[in-house]
N, C-alpha and C. Protein backbone atom coordinates (compact mmCIF):
# COMPACT_ATOMS: atom_id res chain seq x y z
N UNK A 1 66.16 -14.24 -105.28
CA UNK A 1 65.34 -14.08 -104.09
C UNK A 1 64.60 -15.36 -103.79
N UNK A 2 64.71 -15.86 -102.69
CA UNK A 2 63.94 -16.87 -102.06
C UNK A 2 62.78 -16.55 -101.60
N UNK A 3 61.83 -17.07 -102.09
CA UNK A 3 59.82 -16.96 -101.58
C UNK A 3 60.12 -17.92 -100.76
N UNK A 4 59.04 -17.47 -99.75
CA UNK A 4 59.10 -17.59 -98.28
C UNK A 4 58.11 -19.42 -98.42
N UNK A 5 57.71 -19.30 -99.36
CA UNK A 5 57.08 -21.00 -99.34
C UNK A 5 57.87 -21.71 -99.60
N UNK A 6 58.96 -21.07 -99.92
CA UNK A 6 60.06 -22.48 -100.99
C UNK A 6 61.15 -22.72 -99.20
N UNK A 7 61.13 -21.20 -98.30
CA UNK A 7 61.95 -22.02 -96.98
C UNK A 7 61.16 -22.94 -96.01
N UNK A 8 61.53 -23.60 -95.86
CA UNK A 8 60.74 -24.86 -95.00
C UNK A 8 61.88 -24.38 -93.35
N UNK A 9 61.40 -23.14 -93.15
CA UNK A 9 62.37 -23.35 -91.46
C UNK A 9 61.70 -23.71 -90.55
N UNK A 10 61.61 -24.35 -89.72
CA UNK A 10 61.03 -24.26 -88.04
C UNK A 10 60.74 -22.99 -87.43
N UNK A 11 60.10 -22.19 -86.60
CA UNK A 11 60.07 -20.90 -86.13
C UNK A 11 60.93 -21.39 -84.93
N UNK A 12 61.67 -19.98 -84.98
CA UNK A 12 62.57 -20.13 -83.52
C UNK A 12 61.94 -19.54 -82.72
N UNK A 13 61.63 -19.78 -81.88
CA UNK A 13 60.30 -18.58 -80.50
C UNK A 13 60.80 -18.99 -79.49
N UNK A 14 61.31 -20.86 -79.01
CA UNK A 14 61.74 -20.78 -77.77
C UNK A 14 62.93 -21.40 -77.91
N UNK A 15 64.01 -21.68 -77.09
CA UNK A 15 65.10 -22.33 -76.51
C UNK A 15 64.93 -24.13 -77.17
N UNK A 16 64.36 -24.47 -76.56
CA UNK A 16 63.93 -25.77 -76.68
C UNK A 16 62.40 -26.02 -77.12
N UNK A 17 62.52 -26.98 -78.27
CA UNK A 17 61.45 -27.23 -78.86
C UNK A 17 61.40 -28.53 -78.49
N UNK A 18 59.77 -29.22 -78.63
CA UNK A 18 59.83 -30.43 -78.60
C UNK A 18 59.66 -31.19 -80.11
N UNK A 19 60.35 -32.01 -80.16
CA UNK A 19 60.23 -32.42 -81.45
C UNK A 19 58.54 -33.42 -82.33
N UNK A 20 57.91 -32.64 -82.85
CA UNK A 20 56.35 -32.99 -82.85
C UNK A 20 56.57 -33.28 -84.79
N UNK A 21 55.85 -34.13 -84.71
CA UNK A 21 55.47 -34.40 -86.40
C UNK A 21 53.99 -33.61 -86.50
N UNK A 22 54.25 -33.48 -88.16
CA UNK A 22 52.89 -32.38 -88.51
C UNK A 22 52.06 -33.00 -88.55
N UNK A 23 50.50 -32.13 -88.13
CA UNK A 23 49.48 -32.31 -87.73
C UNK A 23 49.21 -33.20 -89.41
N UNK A 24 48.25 -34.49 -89.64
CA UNK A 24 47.96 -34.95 -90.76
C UNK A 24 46.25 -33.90 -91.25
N UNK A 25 46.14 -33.77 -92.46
CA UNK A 25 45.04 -32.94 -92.34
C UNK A 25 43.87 -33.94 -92.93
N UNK A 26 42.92 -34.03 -92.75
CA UNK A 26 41.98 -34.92 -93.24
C UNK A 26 40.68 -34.24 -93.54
N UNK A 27 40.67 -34.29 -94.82
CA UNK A 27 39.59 -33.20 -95.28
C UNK A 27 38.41 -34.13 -96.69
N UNK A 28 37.11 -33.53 -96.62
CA UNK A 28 36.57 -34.49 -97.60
C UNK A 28 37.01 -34.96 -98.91
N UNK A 29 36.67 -35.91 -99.30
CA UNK A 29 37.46 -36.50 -100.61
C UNK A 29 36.57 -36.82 -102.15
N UNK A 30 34.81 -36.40 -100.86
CA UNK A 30 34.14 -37.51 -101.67
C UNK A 30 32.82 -36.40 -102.06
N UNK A 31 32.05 -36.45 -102.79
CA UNK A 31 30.82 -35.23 -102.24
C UNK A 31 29.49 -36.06 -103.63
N UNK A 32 28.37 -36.50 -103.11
CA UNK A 32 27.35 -36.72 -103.91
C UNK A 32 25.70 -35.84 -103.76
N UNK A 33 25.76 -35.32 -104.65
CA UNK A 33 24.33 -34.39 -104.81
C UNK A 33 22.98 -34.93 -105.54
N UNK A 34 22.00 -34.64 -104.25
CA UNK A 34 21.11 -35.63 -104.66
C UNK A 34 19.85 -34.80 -105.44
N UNK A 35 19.59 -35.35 -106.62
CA UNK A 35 18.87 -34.62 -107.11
C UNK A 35 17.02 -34.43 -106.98
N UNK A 36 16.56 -34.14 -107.46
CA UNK A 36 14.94 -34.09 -107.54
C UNK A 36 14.60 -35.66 -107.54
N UNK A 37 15.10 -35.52 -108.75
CA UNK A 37 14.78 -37.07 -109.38
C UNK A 37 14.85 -38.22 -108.46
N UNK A 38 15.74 -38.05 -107.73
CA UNK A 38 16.39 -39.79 -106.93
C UNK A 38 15.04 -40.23 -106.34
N UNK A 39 14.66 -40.86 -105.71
CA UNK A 39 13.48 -41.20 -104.89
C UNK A 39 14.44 -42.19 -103.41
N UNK A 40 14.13 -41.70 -102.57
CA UNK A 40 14.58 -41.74 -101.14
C UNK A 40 14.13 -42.93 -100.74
N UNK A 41 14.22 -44.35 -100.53
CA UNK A 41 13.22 -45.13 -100.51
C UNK A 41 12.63 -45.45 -98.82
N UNK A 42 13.65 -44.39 -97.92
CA UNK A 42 13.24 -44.63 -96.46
C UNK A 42 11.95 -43.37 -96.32
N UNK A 43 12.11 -42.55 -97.19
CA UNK A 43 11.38 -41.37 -96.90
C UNK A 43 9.69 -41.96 -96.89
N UNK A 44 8.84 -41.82 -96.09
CA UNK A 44 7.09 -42.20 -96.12
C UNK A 44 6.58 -41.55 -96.89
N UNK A 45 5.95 -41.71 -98.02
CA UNK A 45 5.11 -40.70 -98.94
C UNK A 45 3.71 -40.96 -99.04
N UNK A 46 2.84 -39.86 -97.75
CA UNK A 46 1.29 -40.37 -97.93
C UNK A 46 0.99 -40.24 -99.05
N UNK A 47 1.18 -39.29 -100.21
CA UNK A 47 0.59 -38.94 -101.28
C UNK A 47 0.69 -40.50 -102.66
N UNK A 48 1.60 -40.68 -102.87
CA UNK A 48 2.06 -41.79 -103.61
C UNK A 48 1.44 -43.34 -102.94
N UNK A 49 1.32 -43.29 -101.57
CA UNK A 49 0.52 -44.56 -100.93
C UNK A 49 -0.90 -44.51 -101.29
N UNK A 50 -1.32 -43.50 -100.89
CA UNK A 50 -3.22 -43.82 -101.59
C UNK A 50 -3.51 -43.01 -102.43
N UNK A 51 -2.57 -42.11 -103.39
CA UNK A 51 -3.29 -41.66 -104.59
C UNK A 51 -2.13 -42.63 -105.57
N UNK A 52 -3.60 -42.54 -106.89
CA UNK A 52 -2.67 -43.14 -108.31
C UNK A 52 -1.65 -42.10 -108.85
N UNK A 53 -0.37 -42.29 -109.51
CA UNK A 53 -0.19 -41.28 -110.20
C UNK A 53 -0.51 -40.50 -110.68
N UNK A 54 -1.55 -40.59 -111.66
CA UNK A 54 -1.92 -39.56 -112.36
C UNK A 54 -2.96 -38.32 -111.99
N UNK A 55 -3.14 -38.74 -110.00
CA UNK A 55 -3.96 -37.95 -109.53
C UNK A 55 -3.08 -37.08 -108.60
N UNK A 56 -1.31 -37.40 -109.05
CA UNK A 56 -0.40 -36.33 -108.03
C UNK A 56 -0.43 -35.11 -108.76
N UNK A 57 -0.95 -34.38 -109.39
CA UNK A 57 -0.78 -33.23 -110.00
C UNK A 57 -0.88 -32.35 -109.23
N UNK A 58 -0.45 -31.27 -109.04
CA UNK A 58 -1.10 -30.03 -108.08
C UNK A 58 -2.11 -29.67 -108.53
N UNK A 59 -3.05 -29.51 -107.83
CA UNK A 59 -4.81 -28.91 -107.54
C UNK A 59 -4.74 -28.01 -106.61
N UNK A 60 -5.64 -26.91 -106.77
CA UNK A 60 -5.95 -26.04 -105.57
C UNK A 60 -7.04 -26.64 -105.05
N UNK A 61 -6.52 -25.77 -103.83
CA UNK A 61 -7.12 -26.71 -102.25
C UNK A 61 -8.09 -26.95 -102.17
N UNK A 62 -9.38 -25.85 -103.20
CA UNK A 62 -10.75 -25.99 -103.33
C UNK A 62 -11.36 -26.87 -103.91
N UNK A 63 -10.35 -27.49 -104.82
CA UNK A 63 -10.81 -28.41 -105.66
C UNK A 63 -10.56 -30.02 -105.57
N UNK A 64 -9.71 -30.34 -104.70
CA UNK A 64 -9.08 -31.42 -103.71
C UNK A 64 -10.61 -32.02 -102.68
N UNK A 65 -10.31 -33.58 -103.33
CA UNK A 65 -11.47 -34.38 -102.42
C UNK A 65 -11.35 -34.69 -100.60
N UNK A 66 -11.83 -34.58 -100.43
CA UNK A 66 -11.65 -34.64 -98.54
C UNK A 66 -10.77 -35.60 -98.30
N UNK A 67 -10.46 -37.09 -98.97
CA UNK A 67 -9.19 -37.60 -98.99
C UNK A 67 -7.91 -37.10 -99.56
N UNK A 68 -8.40 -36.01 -100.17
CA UNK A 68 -6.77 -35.53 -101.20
C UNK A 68 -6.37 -34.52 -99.91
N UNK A 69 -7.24 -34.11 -99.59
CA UNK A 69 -6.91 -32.72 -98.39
C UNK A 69 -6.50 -33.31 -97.02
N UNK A 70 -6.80 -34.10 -96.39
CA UNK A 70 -6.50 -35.20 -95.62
C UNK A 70 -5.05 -35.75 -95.12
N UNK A 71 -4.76 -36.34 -96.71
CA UNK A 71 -3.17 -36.60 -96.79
C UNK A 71 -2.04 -35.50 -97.13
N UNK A 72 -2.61 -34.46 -97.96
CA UNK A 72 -1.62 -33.28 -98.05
C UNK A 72 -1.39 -32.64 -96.62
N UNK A 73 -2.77 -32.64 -95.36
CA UNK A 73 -2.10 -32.25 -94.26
C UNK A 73 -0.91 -33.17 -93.58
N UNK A 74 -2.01 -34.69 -93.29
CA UNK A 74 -0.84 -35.48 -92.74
C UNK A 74 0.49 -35.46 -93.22
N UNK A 75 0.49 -35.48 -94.67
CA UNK A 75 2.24 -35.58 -95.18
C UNK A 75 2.82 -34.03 -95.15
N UNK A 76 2.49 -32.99 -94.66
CA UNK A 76 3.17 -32.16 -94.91
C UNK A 76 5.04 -32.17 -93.91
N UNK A 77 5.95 -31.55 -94.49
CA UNK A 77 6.91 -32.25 -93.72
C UNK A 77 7.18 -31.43 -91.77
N UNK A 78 7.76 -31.95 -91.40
CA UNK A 78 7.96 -31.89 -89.94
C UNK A 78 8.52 -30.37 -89.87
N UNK A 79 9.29 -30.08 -90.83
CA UNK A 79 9.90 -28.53 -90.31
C UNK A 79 8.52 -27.34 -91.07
N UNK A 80 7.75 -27.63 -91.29
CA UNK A 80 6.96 -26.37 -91.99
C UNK A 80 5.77 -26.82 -89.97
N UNK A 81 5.14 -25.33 -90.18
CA UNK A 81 4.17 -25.77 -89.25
C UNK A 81 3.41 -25.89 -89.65
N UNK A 82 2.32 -27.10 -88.53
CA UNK A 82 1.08 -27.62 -88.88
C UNK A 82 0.05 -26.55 -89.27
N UNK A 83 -0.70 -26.65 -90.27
CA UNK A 83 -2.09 -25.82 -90.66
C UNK A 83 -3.36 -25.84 -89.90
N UNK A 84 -3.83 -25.35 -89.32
CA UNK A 84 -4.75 -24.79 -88.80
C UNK A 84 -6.06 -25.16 -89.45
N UNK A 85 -7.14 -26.16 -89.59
CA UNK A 85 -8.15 -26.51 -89.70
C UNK A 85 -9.58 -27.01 -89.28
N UNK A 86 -10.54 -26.90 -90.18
CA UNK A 86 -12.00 -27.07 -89.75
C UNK A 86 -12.59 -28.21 -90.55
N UNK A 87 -12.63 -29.26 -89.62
CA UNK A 87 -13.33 -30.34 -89.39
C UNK A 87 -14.79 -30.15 -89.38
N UNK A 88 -15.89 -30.77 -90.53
CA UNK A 88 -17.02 -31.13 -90.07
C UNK A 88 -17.02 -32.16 -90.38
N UNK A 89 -17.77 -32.83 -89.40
CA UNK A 89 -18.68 -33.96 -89.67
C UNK A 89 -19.61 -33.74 -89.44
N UNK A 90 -21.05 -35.70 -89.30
CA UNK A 90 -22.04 -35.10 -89.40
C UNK A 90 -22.66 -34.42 -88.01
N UNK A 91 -21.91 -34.67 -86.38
CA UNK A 91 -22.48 -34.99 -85.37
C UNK A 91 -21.61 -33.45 -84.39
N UNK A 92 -20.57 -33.19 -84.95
CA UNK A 92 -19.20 -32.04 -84.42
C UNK A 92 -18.16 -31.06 -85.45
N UNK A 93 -18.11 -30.18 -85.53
CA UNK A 93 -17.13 -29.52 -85.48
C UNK A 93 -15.86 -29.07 -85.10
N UNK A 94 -15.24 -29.64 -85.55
CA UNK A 94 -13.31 -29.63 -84.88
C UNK A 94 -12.43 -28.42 -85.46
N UNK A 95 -11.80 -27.95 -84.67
CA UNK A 95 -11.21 -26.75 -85.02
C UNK A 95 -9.51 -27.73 -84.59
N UNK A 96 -8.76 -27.66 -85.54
CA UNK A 96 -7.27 -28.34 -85.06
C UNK A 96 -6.24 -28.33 -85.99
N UNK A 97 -6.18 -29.06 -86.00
CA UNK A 97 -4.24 -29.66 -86.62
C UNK A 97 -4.35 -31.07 -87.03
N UNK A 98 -4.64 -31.14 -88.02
CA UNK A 98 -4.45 -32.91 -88.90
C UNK A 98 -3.35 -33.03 -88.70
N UNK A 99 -2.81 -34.40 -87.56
CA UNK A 99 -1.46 -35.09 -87.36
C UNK A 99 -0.99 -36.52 -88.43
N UNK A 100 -2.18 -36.81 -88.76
CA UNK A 100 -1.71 -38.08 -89.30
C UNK A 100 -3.41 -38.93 -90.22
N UNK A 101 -3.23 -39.71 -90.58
CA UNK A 101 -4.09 -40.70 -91.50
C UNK A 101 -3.34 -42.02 -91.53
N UNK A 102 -4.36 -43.06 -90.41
CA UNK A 102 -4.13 -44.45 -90.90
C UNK A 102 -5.38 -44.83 -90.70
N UNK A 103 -5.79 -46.24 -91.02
CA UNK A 103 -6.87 -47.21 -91.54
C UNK A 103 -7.64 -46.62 -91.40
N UNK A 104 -8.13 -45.85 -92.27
CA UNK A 104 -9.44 -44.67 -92.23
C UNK A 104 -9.43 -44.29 -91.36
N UNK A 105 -8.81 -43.37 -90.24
CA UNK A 105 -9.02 -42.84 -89.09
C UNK A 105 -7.97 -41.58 -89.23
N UNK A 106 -8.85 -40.14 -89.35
CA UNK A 106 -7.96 -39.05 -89.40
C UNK A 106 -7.56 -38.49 -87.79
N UNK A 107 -6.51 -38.39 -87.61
CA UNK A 107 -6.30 -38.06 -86.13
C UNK A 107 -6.01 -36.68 -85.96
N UNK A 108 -6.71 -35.55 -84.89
CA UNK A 108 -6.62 -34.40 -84.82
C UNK A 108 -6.07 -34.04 -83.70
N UNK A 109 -4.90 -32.70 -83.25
CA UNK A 109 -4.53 -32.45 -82.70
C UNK A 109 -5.51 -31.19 -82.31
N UNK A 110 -6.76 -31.50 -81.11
CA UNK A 110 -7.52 -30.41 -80.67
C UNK A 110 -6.89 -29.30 -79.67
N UNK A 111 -7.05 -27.87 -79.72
CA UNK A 111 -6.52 -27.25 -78.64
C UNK A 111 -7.08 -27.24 -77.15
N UNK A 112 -8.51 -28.08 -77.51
CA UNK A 112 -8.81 -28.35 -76.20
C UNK A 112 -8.86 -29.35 -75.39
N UNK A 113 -8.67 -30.34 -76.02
CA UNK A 113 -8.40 -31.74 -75.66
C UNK A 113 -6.67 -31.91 -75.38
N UNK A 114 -6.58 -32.98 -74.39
CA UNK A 114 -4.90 -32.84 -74.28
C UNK A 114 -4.29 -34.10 -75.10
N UNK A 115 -5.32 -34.81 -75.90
CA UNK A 115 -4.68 -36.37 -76.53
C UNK A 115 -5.44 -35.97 -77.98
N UNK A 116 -5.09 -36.39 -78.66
CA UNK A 116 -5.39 -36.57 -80.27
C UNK A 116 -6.59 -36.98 -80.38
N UNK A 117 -7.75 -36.55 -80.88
CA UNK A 117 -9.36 -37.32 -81.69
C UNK A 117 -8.77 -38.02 -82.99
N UNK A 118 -9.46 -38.95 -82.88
CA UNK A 118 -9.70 -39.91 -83.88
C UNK A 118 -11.02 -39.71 -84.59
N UNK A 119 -11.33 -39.34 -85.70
CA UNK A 119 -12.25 -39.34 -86.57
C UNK A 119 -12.60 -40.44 -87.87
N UNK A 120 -13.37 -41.04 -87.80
CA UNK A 120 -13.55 -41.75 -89.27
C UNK A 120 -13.25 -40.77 -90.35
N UNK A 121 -12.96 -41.12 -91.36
CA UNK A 121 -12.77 -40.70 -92.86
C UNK A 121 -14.69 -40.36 -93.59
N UNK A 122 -14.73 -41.32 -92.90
CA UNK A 122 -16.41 -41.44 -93.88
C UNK A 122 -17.25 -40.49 -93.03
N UNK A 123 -17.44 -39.55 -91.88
CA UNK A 123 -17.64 -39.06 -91.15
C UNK A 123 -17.29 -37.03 -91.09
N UNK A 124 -16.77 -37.37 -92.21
CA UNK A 124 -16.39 -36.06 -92.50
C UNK A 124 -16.58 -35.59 -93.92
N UNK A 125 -17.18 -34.35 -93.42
CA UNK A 125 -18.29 -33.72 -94.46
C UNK A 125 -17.31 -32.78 -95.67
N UNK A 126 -16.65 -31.82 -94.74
CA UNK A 126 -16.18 -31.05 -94.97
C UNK A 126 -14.63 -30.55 -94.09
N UNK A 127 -14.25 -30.05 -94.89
CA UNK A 127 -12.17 -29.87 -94.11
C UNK A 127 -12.36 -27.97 -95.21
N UNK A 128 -11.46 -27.59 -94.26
CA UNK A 128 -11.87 -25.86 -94.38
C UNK A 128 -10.34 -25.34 -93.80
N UNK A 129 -9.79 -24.88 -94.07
CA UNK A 129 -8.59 -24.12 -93.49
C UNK A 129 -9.07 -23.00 -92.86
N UNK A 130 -8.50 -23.06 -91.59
CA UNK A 130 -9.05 -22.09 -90.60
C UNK A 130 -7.85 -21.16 -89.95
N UNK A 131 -8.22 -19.75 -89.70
CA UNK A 131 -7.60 -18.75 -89.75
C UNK A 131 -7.14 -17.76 -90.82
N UNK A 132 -7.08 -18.40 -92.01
CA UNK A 132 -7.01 -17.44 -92.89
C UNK A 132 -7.02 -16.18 -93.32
């Protein structure tokens, strides 16, 4: 008995065929998995830029200095959503969205304002997660 993989026929369906060479198949060859470990060197890491190592440990949030809380908002990544926070300083109260941290200047995304506040670093008393 002949298995049907071992006949190599053409299908007969019409009269005239055109004579076509087989499709080439091109499929991956190659595959690398990147682990924990690797370090990304395009990736921005606020945490590793202004803390020392030995101050990356996880801490709860209560216990985190107004600069540690600061950069864990700014660096959080782009697909989680922004957290919801309370700004004091000594002069206002901000209810918003920490977008970012550069040269001492924390920038807030207010819901009532239509452009970003800029806040000093040294100017802020207290950071509070709001809605909870």
């Amino acid at each position: 008995m002949d298995s049907i993989s071992e006949k190599k026929e053409l299908p007969k369906l019409y009269i005239s065929q055109p004579n076509l060479t087989e499709p080439k198949r091109t499929m991956q060859s190659h595959y690398h998995a990147v682990s924990a470990n690797d370090k990304q060197p395009h990736a921005a890491d606020y945490s590793s830029r202004y803390l020392p190592e030995k101050e990356l440990k996880k801490k709860n949030f209560d216990e985190m200095t107004i600069l540690e809380k600061v950069i864990y908002f700014a660096s959080m990544p782009f697909h989680l959503p922004k957290v919801k926070c309370e700004l004091i300083t000594e002069r206002k109260k901000y209810i918003g969205k920490i977008e970012d941290y550069q040269n001492e200047m924390v920038i807030i995304k207010v819901a009532s304002k239509q452009r970003p506040v800029s806040v000093p670093l040294q100017q802020i008393k207290e950071i509070n997660m709001f809605g909870l």
